[in-house]
Protein backbone atom coordinates (compact mmCIF):
# COMPACT_ATOMS: atom_id res chain seq x y z
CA UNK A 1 -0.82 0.60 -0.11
CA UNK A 2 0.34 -1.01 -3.21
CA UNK A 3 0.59 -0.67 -6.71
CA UNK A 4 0.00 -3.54 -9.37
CA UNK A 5 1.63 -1.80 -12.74
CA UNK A 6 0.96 -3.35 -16.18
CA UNK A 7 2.14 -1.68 -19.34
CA UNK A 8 0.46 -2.53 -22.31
CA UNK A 9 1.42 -1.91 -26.24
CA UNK A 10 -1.41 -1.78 -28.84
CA UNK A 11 -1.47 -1.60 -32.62
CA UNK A 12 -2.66 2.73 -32.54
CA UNK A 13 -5.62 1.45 -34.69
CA UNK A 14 -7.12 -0.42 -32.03
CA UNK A 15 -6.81 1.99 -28.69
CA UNK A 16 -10.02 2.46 -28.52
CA UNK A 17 -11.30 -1.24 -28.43
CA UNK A 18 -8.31 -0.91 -25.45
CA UNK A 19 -9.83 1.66 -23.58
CA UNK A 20 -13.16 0.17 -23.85
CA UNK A 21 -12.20 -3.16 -22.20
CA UNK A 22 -9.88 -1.39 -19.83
CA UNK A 23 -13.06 0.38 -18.84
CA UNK A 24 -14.88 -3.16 -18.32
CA UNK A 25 -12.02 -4.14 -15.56
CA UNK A 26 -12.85 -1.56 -13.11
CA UNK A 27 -16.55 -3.30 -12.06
CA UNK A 28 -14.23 -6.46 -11.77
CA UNK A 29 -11.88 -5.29 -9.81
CA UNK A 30 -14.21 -2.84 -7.21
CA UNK A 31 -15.54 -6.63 -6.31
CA UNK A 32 -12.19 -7.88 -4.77
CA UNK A 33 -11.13 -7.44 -1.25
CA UNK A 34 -8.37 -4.77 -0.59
CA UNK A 35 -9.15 -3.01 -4.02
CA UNK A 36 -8.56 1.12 -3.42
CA UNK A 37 -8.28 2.08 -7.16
CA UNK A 38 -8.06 2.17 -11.11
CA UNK A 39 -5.72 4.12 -12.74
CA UNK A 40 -5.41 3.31 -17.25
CA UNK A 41 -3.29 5.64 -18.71
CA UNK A 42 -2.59 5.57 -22.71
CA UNK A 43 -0.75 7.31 -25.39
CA UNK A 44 -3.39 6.36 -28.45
CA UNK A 45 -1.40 7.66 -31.40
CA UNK A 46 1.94 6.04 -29.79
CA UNK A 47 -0.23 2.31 -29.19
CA UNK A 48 1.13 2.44 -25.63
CA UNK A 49 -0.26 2.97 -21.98
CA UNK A 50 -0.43 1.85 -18.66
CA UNK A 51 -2.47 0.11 -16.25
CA UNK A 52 -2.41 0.63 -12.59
CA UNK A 53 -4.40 -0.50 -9.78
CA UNK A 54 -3.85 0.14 -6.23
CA UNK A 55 -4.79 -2.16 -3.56
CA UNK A 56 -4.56 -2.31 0.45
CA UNK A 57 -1.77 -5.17 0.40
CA UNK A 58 0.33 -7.72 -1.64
CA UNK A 59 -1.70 -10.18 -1.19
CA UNK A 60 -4.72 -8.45 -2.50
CA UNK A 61 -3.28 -7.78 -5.35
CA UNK A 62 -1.98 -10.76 -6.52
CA UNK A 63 -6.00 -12.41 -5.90
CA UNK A 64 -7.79 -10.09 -7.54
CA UNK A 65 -5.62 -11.11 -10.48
CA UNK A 66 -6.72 -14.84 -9.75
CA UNK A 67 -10.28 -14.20 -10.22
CA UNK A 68 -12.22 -15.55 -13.62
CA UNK A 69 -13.58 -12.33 -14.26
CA UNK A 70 -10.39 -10.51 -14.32
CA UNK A 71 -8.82 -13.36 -16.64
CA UNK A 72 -11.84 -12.76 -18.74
CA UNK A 73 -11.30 -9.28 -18.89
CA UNK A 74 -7.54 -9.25 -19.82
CA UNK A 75 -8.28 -12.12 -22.13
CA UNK A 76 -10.19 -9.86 -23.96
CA UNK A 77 -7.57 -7.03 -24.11
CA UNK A 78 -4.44 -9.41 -24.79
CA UNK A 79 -6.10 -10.06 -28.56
CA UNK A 80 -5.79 -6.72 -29.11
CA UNK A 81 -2.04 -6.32 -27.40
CA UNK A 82 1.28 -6.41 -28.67
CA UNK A 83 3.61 -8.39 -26.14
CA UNK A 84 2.97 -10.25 -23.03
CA UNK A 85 1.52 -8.82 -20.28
CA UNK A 86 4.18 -8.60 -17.03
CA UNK A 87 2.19 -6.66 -14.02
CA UNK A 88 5.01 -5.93 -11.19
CA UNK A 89 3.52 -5.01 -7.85
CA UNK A 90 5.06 -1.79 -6.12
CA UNK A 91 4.73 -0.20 -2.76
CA UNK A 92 3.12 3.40 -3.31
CA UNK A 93 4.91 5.78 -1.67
CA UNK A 94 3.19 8.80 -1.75
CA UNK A 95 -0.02 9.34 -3.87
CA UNK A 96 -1.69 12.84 -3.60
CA UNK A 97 -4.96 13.78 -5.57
CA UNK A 98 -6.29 17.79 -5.92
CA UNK A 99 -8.74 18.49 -4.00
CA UNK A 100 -12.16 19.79 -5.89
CA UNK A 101 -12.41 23.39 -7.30
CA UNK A 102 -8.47 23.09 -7.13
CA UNK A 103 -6.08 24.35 -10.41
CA UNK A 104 -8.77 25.56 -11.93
């Protein structure tokens, strides 16, 4: 499995318009072939987070980026961000999730 990591800056003021669209790109991406997940991690008050989505090869990763929808999407998000977007693809390693009724 692999990773495709973007991290994303954001005036603090506008993290929730962030969120919101980040929201939108997980309907995009359950479309694509290869597509296992949607991680979007943020620090609000800081204007920084982190966008990861997991996918069944390279290749898959790197098309579901291709697609007009996802442009859309991020096109939306990018007039809100602060810096250019770089997404770097990574091979996941291990990735472990708690099962229910666990830690709590």
């Amino acid at each position: 499995m692999y990773a495709r990591v973007t991290n994303i800056r954001f005036p603090p003021s506008v993290g929730e318009e962030v969120v919101s669209v980040a929201r939108g790109l997980s309907p995009v991406l359950e479309r694509q072939q290869g597509f296992k997940g949607l991680d979007v991690i943020n620090s609000p008050h800081a204007g920084e987070g982190i966008i990861i989505s997991f996918w069944e090869t390279v290749a898959d990763a790197e098309a579901g980026e291709g697609t007009p929808a996802y442009i859309g999407q991020m096109s939306r998000m990018s007039s809100f961000l602060s810096g250019r977007l770089d997404p770097k693809t990574y091979e996941v390693n291990v990735r472990t999730q708690a099962s229910e009724g666990a830690g709590g």
